[in-house]
Protein backbone atom coordinates (compact mmCIF):
# COMPACT_ATOMS: atom_id res chain seq x y z
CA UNK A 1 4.42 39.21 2.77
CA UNK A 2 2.94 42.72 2.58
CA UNK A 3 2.93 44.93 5.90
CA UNK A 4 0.73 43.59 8.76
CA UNK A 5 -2.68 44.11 8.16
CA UNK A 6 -2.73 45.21 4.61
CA UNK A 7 -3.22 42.17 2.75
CA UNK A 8 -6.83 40.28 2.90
CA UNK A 9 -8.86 37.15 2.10
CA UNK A 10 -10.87 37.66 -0.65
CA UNK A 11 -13.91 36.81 1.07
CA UNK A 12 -15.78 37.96 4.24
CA UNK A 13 -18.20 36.77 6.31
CA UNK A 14 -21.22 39.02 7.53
CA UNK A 15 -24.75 39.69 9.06
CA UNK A 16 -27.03 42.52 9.10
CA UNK A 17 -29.57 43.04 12.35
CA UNK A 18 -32.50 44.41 11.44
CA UNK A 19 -36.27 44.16 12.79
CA UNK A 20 -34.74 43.31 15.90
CA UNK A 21 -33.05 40.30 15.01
CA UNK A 22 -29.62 38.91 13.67
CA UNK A 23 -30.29 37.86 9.50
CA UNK A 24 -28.35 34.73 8.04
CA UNK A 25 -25.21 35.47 7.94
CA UNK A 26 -23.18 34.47 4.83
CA UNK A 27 -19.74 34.49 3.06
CA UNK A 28 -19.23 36.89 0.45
CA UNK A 29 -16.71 38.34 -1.91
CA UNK A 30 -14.96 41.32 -0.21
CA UNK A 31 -16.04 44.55 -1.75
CA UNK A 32 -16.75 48.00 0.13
CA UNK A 33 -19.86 47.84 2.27
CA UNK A 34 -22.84 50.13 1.20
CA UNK A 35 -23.38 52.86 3.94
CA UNK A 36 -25.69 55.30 4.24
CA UNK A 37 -24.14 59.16 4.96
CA UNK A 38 -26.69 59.11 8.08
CA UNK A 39 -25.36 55.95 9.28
CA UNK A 40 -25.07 55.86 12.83
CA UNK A 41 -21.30 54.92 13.08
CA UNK A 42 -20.26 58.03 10.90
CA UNK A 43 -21.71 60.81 13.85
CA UNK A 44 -21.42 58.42 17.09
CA UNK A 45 -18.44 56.01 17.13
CA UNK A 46 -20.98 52.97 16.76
CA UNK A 47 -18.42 50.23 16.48
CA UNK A 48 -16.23 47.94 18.43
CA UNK A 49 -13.65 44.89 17.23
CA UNK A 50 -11.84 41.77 18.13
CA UNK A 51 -8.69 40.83 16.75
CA UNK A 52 -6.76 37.08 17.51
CA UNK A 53 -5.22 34.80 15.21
CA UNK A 54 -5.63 31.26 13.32
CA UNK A 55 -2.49 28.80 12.74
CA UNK A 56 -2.65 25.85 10.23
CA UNK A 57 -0.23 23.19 11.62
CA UNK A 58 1.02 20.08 10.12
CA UNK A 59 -2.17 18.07 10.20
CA UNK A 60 -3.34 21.05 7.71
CA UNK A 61 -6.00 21.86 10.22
CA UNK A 62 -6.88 25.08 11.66
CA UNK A 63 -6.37 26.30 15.29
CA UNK A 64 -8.16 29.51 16.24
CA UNK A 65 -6.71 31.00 19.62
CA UNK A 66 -8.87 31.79 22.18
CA UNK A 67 -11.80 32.29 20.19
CA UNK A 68 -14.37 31.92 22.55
CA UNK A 69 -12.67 34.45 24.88
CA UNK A 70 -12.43 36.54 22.06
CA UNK A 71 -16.56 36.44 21.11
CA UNK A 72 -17.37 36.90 24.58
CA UNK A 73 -15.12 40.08 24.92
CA UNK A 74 -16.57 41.39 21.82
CA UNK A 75 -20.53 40.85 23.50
CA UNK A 76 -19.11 42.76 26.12
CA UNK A 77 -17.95 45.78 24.18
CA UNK A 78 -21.13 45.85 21.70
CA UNK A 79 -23.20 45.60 25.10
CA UNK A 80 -21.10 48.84 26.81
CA UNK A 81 -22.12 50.83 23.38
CA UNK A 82 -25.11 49.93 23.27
CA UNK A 83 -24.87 48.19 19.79
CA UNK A 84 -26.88 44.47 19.06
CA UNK A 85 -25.07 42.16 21.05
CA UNK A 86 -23.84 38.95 18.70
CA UNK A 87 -25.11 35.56 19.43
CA UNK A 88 -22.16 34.13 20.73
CA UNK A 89 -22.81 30.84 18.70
CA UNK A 90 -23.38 32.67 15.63
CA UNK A 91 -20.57 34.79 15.91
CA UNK A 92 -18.24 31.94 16.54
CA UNK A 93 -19.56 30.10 13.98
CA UNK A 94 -19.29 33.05 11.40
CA UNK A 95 -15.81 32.83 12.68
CA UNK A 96 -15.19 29.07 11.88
CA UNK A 97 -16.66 28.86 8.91
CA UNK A 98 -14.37 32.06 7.62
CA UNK A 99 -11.08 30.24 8.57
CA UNK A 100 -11.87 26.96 6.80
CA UNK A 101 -12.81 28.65 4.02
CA UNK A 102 -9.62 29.97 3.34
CA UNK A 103 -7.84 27.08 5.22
CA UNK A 104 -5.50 27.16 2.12
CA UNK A 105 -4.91 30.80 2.61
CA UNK A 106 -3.71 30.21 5.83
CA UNK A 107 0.73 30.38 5.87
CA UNK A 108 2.57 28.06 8.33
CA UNK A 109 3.60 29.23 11.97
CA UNK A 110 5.17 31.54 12.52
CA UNK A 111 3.11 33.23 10.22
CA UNK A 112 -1.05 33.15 10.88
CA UNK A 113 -4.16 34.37 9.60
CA UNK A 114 -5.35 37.26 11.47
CA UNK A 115 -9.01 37.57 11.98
CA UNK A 116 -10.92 41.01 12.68
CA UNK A 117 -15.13 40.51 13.52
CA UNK A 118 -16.28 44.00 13.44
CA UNK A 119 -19.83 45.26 14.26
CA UNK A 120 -20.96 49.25 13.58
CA UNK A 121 -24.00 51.10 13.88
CA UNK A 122 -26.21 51.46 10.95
CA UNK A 123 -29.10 53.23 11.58
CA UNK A 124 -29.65 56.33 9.49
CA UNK A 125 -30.12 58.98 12.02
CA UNK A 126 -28.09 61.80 12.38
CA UNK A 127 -30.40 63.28 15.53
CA UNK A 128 -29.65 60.01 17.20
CA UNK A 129 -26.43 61.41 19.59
CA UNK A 130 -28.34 59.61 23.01
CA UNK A 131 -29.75 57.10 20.98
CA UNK A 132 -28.87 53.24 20.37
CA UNK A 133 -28.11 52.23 17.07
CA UNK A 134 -31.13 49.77 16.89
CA UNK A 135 -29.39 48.56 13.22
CA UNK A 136 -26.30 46.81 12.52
CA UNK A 137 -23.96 44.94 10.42
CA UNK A 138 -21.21 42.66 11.84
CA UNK A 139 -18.88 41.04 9.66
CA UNK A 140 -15.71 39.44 9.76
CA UNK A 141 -12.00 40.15 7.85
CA UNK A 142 -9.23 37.33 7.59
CA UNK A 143 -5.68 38.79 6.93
CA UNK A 144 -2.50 36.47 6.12
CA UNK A 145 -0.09 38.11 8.35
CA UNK A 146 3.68 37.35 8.74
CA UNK A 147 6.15 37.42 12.22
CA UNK A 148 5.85 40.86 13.41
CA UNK A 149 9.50 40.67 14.50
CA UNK A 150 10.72 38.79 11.18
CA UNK A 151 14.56 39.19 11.35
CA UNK A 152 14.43 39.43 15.25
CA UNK A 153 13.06 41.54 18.14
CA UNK A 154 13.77 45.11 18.41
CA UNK A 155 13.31 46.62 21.98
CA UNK A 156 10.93 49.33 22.20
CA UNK A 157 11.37 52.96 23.63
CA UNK A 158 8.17 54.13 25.53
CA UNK A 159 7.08 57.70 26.45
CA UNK A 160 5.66 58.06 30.28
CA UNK A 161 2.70 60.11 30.24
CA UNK A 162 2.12 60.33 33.90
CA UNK A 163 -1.15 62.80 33.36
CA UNK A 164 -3.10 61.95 30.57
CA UNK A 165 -5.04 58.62 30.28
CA UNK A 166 -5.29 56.86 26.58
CA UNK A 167 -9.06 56.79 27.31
CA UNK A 168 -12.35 57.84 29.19
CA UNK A 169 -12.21 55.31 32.23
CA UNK A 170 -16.00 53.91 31.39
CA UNK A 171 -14.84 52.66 28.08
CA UNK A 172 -11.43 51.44 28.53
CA UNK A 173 -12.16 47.84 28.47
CA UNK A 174 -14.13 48.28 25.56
CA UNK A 175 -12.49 47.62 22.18
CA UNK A 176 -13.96 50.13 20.69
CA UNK A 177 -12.06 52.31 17.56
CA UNK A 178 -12.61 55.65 19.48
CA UNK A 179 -10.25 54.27 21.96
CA UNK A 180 -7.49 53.98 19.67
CA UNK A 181 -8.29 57.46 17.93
CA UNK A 182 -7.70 59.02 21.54
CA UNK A 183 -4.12 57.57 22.00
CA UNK A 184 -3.00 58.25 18.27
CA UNK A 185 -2.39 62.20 18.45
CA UNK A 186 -0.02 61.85 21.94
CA UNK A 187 1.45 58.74 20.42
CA UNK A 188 1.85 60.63 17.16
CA UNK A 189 3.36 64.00 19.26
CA UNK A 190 5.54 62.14 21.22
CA UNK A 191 7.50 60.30 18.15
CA UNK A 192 7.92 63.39 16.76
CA UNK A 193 9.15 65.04 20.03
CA UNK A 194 11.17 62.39 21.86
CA UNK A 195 11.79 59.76 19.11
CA UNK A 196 9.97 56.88 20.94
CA UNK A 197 7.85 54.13 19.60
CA UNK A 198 4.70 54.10 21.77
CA UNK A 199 3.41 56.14 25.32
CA UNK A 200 2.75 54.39 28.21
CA UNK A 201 -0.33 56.35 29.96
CA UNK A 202 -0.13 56.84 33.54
CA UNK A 203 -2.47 59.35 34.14
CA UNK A 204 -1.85 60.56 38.00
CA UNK A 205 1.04 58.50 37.85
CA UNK A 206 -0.39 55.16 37.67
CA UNK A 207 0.98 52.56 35.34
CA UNK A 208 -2.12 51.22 33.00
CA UNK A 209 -1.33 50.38 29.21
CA UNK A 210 0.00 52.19 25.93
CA UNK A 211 -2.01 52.96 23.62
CA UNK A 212 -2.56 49.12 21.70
CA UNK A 213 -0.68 47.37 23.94
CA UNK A 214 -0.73 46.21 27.87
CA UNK A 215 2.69 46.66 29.76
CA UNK A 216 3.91 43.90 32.06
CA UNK A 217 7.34 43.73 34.49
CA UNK A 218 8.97 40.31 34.65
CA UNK A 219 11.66 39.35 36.82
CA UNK A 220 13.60 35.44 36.88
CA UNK A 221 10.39 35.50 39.64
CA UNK A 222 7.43 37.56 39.58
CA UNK A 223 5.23 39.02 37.00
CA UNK A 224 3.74 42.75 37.80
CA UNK A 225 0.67 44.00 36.01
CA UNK A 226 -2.11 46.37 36.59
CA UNK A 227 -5.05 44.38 38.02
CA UNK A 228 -8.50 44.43 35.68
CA UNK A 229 -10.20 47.29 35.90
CA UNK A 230 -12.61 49.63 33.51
CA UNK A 231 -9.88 52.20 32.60
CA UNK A 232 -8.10 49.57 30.30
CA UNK A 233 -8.28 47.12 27.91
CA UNK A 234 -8.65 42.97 29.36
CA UNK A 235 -5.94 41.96 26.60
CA UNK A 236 -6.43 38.24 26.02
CA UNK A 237 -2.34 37.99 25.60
CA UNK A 238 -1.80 39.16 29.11
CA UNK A 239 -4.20 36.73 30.45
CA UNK A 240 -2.45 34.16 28.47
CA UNK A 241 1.25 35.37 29.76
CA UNK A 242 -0.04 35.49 33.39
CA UNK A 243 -1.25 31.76 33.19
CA UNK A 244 1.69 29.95 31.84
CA UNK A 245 3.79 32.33 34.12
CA UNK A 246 2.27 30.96 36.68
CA UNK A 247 2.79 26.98 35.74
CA UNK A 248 6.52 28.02 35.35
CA UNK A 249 6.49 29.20 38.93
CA UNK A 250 6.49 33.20 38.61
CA UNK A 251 5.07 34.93 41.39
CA UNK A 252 1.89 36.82 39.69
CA UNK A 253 1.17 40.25 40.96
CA UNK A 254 -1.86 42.24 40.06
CA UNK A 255 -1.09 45.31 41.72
CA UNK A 256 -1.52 48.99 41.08
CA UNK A 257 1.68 50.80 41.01
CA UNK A 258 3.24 54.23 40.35
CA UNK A 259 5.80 55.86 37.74
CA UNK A 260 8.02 56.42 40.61
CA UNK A 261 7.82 52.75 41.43
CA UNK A 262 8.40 52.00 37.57
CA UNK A 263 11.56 53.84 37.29
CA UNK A 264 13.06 51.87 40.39
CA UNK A 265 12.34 48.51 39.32
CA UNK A 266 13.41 48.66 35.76
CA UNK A 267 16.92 48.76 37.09
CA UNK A 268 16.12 44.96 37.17
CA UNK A 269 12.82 43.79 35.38
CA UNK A 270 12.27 43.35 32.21
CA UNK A 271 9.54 45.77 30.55
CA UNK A 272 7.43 44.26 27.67
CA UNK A 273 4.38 45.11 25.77
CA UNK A 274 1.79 42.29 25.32
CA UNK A 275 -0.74 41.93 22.63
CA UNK A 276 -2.28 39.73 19.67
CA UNK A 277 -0.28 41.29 17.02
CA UNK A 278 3.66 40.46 18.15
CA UNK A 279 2.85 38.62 21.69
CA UNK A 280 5.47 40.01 24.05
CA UNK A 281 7.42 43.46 22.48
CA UNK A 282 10.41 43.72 24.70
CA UNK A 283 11.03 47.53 26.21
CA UNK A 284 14.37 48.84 25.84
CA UNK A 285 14.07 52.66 27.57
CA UNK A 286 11.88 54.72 29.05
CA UNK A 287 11.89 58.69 28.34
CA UNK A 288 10.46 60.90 31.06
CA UNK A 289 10.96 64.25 31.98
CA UNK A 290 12.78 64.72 28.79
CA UNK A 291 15.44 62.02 30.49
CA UNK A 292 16.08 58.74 28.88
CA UNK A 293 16.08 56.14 31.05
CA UNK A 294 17.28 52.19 30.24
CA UNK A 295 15.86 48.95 31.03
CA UNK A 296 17.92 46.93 32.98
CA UNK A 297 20.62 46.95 29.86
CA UNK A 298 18.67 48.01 27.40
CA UNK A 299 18.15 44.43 25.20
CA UNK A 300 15.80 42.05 25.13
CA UNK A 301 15.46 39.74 28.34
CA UNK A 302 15.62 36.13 28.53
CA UNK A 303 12.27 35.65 30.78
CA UNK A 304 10.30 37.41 28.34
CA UNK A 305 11.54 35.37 25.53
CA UNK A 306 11.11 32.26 28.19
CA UNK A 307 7.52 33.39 28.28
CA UNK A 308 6.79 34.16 24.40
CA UNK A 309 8.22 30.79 23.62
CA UNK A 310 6.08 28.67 25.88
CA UNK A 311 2.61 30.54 24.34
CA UNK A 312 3.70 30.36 20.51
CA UNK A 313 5.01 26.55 21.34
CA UNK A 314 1.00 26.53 22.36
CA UNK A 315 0.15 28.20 19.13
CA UNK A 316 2.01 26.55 16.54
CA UNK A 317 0.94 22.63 18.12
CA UNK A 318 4.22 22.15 19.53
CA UNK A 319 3.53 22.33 23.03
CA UNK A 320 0.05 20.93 24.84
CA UNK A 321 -2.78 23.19 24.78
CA UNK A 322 -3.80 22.23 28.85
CA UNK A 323 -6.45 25.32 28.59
CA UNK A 324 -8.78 24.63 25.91
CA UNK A 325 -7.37 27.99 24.16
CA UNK A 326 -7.58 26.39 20.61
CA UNK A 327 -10.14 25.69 18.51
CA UNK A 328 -10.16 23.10 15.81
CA UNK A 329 -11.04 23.97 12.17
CA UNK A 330 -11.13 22.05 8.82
């Protein structure tokens, strides 16, 4: 399978919002999408994005995760820019109707169909800087992916940027592209410089999120993460992690805490990375102040893979779904 991301359904789903109100939306063939120069996304970062995954299992149905979550995080985003916010039913439904379309496109677990509803500005108005985008489009891309990790789990090696923040702190939460353009430069610089794989921002010294990922500790015990807040991004992973950790009996702690607190406990917690794309990313090392320092001994730790385990057995239909994360297509 070709690298994640890179490979797509030949068909889309989308929806144009115009005269104040959402169109029909429809499937169509993929094929670039006609944009004006002027179009408001081009000049003011008009867009925002979801991304989650389908599985077909055995019964040769489809099982979107957390797609609900997913449409009302994306309403939240398009509301903080100011973009038409999606019905929620519509959007879901565009959703649905995508992934049993290409139900047949879909590759068994451990492999999935990645889905990617994406809404920009389209109103042609390049004097419109502290203006809405009162036009949009929203549509919605399905990629076959493959195991991130296929052949095992590398641990990472993560940067500590204990000044700089990966975004403004108003749009942090938001999944919005300009997010991701912020982070990409240090991430770039610092793989260059140090050899590392991601940064972990910690601007003033406290412990948020890298730059597409958010960063947990786990212990045989407890669970440590950065409570909600605006300066980062509500991953729907994390969520995910911290609610089965909790029905296995880790102690969950939402808690701010500082890089001087990080470098102590990763004597003995685990580090990982959470997100859609590879679920939990084990963290081998931390650089900082040009020093290299290991986690615990450096390899992948047993809770983390404890914890991955239960919420692909979830996934893939082999363990209960006691949440109502999945929803059932075809």
């Amino acid at each position: 399978m070709s690298q994640f991301g890179t490979e797509f359904c030949n068909e889309i789903s989308i929806v144009r919002y115009e005269d104040g109100a959402w169109q029909v939306p429809s499937i169509q063939p993929l094929a670039p999408l006609p944009m004006h120069p002027a179009a408001h996304v081009f000049h003011y970062a008009s867009s925002c994005f979801e991304g989650f995954k389908a599985y077909r299992w055995k019964d040769g149905k489809g099982h979107i995760f957390r797609l609900h979550d997913h449409v009302a995080r994306m309403q939240r985003s398009a509301a903080s820019l100011r973009l038409p916010v999606p019905d929620a039913g519509m959007l879901a439904n565009m959703v649905k109707g995508l992934v049993a379309h290409h139900l047949p496109d879909i590759p068994e677990p451990p492999s999935s169909l990645y889905l990617r509803p994406t809404l920009i500005g389209t109103l042609r108005n390049i004097g419109a800087a502290a203006a809405p985008s009162t036009e949009a489009t929203l549509f919605v891309l399905a990629s076959p992916v493959g195991d991130y990790f296929a052949g095992g789990a590398a641990t990472l090696k993560l940067l500590v940027e204990d000044k700089r923040a990966r975004t403004t702190e108003q749009l942090g939460s938001t999944k919005t592209g300009g997010n991701y353009a912020s982070a990409l430069g240090p991430t770039l610089a610092a793989k260059e410089k140090y050899g590392v794989d991601q940064v972990l921002f910690c601007p003033n010294g406290d412990v948020q999120e890298t730059g597409a990922a958010n960063f947990l500790l786990i212990s045989d015990d407890e669970i440590i993460t950065k409570p909600l807040d605006t300066s980062f991004l509500h991953g729907m992973t994390r969520d995910s992690i911290l609610k089965l950790g909790a029905e296995l009996g880790y102690q969950i702690s939402e808690k701010n805490f500082t890089v001087r607190q990080l470098l102590e406990w990763v004597s003995t917690y685990e580090a990982t990375l959470s997100g859609t794309a590879a679920c939990l990313s084990p963290v081998g090392a931390l650089v900082y102040n040009g020093k290299e320092i290991a986690v615990r001994d450096g390899s992948a730790g047993t809770n983390t893979a404890r914890l991955q385990k239960a919420l692909q057995d979830i996934q893939y239909g082999i363990a209960k779904d006691t949440h109502g994360w999945l929803t059932e297509v075809g």
